[in-house]
PDB file of N, CA and C in Angstrom:
ATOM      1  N   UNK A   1     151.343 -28.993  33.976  1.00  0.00           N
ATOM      2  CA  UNK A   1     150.130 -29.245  33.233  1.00  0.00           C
ATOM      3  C   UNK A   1     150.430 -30.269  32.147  1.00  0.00           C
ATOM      4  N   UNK A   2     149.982 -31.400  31.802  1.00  0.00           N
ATOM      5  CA  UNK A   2     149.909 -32.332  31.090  1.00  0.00           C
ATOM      6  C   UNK A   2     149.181 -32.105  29.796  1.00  0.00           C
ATOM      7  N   UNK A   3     150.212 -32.236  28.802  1.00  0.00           N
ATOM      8  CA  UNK A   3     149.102 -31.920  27.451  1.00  0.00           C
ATOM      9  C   UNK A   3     148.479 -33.097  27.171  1.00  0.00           C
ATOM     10  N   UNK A   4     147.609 -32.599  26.515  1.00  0.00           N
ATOM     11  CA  UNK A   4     146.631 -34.110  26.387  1.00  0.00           C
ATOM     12  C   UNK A   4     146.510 -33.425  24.819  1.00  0.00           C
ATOM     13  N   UNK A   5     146.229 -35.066  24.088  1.00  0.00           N
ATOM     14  CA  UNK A   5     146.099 -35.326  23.130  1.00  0.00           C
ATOM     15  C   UNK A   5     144.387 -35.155  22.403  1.00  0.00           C
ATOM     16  N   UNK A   6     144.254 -34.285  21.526  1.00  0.00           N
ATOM     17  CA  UNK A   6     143.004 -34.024  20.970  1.00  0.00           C
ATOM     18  C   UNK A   6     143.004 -34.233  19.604  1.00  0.00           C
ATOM     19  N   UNK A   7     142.016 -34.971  18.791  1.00  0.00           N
ATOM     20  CA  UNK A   7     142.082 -35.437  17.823  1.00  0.00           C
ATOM     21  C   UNK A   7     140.391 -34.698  16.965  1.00  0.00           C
ATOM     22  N   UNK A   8     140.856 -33.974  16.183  1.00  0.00           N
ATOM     23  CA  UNK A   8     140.178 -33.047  15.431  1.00  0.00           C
ATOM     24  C   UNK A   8     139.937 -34.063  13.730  1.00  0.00           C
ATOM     25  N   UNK A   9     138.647 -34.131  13.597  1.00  0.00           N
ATOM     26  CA  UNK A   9     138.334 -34.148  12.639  1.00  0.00           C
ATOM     27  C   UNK A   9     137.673 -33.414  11.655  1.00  0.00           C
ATOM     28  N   UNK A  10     138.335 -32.917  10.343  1.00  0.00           N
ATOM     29  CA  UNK A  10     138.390 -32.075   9.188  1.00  0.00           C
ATOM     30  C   UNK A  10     137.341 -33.042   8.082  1.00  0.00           C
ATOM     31  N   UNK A  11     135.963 -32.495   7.832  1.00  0.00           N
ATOM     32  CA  UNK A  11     135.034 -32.999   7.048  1.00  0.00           C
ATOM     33  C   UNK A  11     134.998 -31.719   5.791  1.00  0.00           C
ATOM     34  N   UNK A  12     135.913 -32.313   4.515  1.00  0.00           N
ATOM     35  CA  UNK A  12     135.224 -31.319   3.612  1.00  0.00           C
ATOM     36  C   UNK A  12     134.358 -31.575   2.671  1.00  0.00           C
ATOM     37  N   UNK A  13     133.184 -31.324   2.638  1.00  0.00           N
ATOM     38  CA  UNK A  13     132.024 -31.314   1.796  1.00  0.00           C
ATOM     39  C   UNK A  13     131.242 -30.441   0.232  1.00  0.00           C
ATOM     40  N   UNK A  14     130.996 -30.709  -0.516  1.00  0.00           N
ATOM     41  CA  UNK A  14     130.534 -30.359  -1.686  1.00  0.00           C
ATOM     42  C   UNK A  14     129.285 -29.852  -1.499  1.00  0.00           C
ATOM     43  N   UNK A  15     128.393 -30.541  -1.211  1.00  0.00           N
ATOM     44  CA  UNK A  15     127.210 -30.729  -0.866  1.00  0.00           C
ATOM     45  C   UNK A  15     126.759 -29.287  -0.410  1.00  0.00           C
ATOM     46  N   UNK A  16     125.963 -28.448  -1.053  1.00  0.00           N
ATOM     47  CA  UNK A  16     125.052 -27.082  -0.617  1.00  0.00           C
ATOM     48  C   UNK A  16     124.324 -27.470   0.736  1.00  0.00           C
ATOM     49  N   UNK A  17     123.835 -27.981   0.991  1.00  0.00           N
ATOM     50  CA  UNK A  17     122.650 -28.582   1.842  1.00  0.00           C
ATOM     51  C   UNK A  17     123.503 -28.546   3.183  1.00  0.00           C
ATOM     52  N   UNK A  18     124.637 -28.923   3.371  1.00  0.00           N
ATOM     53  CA  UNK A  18     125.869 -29.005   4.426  1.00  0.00           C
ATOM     54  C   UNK A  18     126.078 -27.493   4.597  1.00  0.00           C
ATOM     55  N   UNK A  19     126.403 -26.686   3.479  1.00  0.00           N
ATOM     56  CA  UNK A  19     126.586 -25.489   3.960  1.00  0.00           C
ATOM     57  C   UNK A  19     126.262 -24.497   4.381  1.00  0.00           C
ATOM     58  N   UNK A  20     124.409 -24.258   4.115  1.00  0.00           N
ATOM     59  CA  UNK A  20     123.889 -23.822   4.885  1.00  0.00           C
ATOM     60  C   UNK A  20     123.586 -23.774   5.833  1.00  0.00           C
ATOM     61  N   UNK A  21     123.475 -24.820   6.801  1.00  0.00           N
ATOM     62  CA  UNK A  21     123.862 -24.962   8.037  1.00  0.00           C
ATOM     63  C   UNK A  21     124.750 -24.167   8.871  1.00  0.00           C
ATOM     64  N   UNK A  22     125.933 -23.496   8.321  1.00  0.00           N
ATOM     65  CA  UNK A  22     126.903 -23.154   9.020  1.00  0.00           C
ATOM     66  C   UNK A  22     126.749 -21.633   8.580  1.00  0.00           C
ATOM     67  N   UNK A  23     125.763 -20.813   7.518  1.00  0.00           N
ATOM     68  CA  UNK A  23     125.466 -19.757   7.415  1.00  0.00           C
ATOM     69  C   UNK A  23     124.794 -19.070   8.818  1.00  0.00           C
ATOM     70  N   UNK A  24     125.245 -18.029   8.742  1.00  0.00           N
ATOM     71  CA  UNK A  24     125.021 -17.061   9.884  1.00  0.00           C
ATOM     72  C   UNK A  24     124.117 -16.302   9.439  1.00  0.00           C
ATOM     73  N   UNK A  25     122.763 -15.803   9.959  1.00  0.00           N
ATOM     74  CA  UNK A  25     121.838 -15.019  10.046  1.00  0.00           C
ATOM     75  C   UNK A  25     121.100 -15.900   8.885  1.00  0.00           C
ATOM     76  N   UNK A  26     119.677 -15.351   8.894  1.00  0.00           N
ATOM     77  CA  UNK A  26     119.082 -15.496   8.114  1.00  0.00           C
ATOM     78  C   UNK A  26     118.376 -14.934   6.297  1.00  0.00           C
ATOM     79  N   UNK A  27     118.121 -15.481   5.273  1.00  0.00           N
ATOM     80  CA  UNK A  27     118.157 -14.898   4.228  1.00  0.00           C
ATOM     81  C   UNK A  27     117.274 -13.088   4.519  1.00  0.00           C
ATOM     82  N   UNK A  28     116.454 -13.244   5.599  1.00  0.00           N
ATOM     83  CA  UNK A  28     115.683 -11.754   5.717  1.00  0.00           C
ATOM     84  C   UNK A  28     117.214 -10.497   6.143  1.00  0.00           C
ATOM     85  N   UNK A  29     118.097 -10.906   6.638  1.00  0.00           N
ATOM     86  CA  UNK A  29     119.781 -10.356   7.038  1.00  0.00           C
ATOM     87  C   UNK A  29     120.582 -10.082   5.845  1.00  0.00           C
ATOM     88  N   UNK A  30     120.103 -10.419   4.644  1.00  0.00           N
ATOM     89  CA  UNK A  30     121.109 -10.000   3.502  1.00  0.00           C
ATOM     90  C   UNK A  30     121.357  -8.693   2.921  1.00  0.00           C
ATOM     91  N   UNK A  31     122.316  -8.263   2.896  1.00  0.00           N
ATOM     92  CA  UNK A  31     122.983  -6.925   2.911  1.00  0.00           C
ATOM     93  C   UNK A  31     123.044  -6.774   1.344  1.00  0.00           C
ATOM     94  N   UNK A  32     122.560  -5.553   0.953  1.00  0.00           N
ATOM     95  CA  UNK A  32     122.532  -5.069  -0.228  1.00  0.00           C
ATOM     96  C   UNK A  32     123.904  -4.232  -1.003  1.00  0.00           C
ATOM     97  N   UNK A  33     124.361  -4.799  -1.835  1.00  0.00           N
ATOM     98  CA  UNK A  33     126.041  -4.223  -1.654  1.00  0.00           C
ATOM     99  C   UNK A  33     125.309  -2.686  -2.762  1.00  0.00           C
ATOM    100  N   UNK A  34     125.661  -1.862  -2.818  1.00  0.00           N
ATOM    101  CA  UNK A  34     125.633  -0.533  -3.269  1.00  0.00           C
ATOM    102  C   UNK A  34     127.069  -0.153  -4.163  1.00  0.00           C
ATOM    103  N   UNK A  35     127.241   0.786  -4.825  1.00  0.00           N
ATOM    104  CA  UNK A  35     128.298   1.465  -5.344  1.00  0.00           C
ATOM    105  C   UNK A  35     129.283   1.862  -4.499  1.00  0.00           C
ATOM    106  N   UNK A  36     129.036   2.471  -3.254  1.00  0.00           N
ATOM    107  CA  UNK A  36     129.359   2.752  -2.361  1.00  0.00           C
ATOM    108  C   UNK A  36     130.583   2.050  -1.910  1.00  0.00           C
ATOM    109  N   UNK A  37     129.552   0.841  -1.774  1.00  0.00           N
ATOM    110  CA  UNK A  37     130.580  -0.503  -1.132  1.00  0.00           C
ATOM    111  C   UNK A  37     132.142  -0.652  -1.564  1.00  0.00           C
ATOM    112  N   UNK A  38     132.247  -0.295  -3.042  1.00  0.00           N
ATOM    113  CA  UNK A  38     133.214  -0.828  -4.089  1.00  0.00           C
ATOM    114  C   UNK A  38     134.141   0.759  -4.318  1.00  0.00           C
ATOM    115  N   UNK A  39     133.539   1.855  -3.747  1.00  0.00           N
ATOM    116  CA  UNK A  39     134.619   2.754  -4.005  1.00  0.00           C
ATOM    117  C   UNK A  39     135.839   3.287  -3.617  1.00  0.00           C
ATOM    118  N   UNK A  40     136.507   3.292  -4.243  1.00  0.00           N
ATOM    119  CA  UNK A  40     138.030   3.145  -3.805  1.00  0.00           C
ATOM    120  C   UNK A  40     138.553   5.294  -3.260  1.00  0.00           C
ATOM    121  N   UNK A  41     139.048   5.300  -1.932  1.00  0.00           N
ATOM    122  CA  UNK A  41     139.124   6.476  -2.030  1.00  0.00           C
ATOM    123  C   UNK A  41     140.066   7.416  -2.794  1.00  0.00           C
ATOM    124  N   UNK A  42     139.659   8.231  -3.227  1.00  0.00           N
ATOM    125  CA  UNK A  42     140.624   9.381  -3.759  1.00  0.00           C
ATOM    126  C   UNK A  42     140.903  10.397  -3.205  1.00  0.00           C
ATOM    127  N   UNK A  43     142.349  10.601  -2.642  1.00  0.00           N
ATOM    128  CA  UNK A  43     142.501  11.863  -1.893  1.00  0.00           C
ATOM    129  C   UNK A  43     142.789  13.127  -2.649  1.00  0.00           C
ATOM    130  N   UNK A  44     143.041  12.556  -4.111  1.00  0.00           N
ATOM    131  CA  UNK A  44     143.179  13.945  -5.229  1.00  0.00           C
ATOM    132  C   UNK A  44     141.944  14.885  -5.023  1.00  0.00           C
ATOM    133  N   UNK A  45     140.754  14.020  -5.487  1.00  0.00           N
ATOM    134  CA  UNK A  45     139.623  14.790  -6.011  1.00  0.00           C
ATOM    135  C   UNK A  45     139.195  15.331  -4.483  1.00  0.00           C
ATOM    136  N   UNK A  46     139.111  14.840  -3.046  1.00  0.00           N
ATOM    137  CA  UNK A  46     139.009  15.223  -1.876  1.00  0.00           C
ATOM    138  C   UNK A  46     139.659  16.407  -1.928  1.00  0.00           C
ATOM    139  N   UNK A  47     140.813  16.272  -2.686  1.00  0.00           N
ATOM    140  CA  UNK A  47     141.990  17.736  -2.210  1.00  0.00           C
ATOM    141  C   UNK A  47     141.063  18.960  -2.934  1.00  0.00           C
ATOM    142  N   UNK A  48     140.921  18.331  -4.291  1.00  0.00           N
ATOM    143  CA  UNK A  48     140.593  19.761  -4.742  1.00  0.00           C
ATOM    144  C   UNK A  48     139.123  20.115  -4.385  1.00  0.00           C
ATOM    145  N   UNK A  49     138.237  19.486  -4.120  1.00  0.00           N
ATOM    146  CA  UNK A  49     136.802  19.447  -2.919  1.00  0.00           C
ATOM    147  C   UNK A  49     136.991  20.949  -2.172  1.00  0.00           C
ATOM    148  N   UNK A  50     137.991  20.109  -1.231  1.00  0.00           N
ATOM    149  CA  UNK A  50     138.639  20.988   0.027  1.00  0.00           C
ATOM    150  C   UNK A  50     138.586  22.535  -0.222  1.00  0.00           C
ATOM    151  N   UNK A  51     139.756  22.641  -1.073  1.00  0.00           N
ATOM    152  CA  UNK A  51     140.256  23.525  -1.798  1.00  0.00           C
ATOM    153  C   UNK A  51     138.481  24.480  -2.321  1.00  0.00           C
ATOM    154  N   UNK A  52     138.124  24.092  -2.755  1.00  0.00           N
ATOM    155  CA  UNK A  52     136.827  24.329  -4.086  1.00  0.00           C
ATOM    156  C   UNK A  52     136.100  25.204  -2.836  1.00  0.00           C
ATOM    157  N   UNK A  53     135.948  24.490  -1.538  1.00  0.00           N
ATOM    158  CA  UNK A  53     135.121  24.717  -0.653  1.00  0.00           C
ATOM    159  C   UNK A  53     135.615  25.427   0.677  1.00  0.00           C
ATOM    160  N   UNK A  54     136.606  26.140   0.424  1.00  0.00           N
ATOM    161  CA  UNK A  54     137.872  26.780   1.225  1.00  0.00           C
ATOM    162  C   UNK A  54     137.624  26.235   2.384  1.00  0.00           C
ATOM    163  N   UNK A  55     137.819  24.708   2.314  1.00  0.00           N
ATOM    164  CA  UNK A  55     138.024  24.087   3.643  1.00  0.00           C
ATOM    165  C   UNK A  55     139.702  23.871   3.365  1.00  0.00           C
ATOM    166  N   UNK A  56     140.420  24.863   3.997  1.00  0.00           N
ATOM    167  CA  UNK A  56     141.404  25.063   4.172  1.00  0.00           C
ATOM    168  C   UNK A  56     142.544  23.657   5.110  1.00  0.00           C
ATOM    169  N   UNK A  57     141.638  24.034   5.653  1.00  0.00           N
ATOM    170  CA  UNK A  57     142.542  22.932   6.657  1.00  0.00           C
ATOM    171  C   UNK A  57     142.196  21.566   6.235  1.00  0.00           C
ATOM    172  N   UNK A  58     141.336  21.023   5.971  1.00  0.00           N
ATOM    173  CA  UNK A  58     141.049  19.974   5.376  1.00  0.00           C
ATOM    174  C   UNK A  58     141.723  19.135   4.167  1.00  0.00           C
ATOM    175  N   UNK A  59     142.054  21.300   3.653  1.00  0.00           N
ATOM    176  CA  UNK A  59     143.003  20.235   1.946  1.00  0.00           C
ATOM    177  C   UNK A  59     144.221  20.053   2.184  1.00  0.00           C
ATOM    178  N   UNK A  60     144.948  20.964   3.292  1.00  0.00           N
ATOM    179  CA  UNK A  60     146.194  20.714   3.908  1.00  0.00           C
ATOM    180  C   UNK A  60     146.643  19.048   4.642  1.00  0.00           C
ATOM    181  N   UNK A  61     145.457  18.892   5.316  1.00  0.00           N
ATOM    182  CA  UNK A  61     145.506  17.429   5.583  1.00  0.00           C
ATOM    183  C   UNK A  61     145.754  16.440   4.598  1.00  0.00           C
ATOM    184  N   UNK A  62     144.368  16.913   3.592  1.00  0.00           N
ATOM    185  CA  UNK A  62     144.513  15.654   2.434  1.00  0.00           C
ATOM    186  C   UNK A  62     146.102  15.962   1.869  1.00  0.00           C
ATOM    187  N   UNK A  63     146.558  16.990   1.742  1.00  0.00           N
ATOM    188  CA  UNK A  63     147.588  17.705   0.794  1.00  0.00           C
ATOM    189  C   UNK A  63     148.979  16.533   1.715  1.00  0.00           C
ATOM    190  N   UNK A  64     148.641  16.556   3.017  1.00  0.00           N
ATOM    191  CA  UNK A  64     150.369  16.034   3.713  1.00  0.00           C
ATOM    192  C   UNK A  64     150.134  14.438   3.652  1.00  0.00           C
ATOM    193  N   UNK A  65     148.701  14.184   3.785  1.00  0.00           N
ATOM    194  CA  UNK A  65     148.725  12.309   3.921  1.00  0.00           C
ATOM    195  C   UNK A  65     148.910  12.013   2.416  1.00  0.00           C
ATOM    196  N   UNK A  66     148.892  12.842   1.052  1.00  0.00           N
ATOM    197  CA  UNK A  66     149.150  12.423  -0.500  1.00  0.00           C
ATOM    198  C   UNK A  66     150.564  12.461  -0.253  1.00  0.00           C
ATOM    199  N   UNK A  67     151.131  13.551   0.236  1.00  0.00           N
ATOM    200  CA  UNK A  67     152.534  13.714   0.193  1.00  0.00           C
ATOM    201  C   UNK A  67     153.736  12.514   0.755  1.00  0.00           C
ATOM    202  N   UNK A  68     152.846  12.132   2.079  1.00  0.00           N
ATOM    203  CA  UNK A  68     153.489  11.195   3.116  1.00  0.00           C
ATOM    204  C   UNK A  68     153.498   9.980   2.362  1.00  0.00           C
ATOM    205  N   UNK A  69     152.078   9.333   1.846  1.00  0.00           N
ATOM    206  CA  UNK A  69     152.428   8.238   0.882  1.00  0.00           C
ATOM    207  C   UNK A  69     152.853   8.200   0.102  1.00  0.00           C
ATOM    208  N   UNK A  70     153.497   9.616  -1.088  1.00  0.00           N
ATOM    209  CA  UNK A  70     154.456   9.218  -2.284  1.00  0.00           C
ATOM    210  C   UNK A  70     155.835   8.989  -1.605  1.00  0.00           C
ATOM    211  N   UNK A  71     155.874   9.294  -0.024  1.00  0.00           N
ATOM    212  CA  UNK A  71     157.297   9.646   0.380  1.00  0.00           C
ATOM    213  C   UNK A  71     157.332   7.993   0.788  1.00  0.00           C
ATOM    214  N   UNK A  72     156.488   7.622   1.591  1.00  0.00           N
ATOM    215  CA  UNK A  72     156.500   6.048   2.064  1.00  0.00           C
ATOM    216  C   UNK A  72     156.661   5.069   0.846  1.00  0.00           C
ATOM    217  N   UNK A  73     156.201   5.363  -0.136  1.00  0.00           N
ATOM    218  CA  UNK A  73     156.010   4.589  -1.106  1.00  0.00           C
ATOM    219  C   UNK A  73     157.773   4.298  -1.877  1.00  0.00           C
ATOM    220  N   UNK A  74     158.151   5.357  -2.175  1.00  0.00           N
ATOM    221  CA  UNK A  74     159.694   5.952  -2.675  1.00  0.00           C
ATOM    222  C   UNK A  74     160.444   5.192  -1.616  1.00  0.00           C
ATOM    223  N   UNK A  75     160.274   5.348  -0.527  1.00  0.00           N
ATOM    224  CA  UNK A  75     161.399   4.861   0.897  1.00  0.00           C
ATOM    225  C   UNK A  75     161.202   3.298   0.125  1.00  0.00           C
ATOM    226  N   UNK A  76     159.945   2.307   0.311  1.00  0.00           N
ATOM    227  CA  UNK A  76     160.021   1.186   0.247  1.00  0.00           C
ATOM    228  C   UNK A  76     160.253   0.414  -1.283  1.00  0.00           C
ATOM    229  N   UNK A  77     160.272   1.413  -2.346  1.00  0.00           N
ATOM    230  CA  UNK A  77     160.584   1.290  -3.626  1.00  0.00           C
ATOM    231  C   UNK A  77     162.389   0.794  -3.532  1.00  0.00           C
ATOM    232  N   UNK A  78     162.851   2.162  -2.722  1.00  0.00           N
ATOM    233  CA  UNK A  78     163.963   2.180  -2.340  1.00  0.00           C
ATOM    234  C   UNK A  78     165.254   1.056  -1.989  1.00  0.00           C
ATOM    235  N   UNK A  79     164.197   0.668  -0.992  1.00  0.00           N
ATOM    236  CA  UNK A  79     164.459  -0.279   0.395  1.00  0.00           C
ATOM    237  C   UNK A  79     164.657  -1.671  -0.748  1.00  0.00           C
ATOM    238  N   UNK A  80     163.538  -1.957  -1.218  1.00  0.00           N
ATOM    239  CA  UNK A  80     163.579  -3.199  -2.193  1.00  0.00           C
ATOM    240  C   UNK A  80     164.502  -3.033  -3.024  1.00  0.00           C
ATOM    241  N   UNK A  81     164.910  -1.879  -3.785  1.00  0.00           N
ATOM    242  CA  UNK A  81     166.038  -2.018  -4.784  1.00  0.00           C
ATOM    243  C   UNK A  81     167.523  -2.297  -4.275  1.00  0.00           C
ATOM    244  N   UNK A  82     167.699  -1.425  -2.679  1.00  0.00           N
ATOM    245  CA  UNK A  82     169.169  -1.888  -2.529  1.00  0.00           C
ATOM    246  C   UNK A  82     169.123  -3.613  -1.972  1.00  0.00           C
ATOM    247  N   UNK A  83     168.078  -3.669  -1.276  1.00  0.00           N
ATOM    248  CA  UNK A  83     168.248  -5.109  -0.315  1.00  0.00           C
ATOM    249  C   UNK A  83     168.177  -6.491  -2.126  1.00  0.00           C
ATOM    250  N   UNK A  84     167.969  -6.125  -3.068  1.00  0.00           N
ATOM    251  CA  UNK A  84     168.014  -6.550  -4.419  1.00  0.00           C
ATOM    252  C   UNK A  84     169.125  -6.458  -4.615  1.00  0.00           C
ATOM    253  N   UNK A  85     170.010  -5.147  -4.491  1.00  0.00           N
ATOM    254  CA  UNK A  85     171.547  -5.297  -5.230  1.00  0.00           C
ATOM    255  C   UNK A  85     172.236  -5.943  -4.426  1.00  0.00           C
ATOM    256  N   UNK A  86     171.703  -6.000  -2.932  1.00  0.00           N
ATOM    257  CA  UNK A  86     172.738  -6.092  -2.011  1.00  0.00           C
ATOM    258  C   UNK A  86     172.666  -7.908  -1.688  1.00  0.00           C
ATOM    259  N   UNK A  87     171.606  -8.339  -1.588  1.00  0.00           N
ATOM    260  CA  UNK A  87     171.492  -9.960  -1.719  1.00  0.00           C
ATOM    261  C   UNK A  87     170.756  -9.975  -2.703  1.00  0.00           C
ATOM    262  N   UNK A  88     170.598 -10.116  -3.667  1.00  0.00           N
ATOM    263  CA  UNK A  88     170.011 -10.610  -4.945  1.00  0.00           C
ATOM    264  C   UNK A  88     171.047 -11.892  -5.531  1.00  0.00           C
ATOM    265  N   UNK A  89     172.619 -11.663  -5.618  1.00  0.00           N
ATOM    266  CA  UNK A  89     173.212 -12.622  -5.736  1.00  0.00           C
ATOM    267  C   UNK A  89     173.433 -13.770  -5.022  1.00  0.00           C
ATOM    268  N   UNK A  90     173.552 -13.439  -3.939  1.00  0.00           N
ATOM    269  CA  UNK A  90     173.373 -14.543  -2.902  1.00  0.00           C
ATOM    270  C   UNK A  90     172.223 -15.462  -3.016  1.00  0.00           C
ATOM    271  N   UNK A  91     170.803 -14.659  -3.117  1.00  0.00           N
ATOM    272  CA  UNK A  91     169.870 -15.788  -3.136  1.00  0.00           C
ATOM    273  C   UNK A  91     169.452 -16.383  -4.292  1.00  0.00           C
ATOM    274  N   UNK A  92     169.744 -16.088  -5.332  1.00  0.00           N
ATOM    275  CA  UNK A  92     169.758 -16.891  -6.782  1.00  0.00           C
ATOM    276  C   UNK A  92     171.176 -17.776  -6.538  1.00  0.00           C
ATOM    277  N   UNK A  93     172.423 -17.602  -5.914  1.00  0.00           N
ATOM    278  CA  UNK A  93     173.372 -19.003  -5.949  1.00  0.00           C
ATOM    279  C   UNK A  93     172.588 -20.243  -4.888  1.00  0.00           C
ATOM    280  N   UNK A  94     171.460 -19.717  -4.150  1.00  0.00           N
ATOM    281  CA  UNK A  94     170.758 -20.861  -3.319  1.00  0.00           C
ATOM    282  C   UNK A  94     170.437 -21.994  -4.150  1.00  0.00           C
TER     283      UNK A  94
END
């Protein structure tokens, strides 16, 4: 198969009037962002929910995925400090 040569031209523009054009859907399509949108989850307050609401099994879940990420978190805390002691000198004599 023969590559062939394609020559792409890159137009960048200022101009508003250009960019609407390339908007997708129409202004009646605009999505209303809510509180919702922006909330960040908490598996604490879920836990004690759970708990509150003797959904038992539920807080056990939340209880091992809090646990698993302080443990993942510690491993890669870890990981960065020795691979630091262990080439840290090396790549500052670069």
């Amino acid at each position: 198969m023969e590559d062939e040569d394609f020559e792409i031209d890159y137009e960048v523009s200022d101009d508003e009037d250009e960019l609407e054009e390339y908007e997708f859907g129409s202004e009646d399509d605009e999505y209303e962002y809510t509180d919702d949108d922006f909330e960040e989850p908490q598996p604490m307050l879920d836990f004690v929910n759970s708990v509150h609401n003797d959904e038992l099994r539920d807080a056990g879940n939340s209880f091992h995925s809090m646990l698993g990420d302080k443990i993942k978190d510690a491993i890669e805390a870890e990981r960065i400090n020795i691979g630091t002691q262990m080439f840290g000198s090396e790549m500052a004599e670069e």
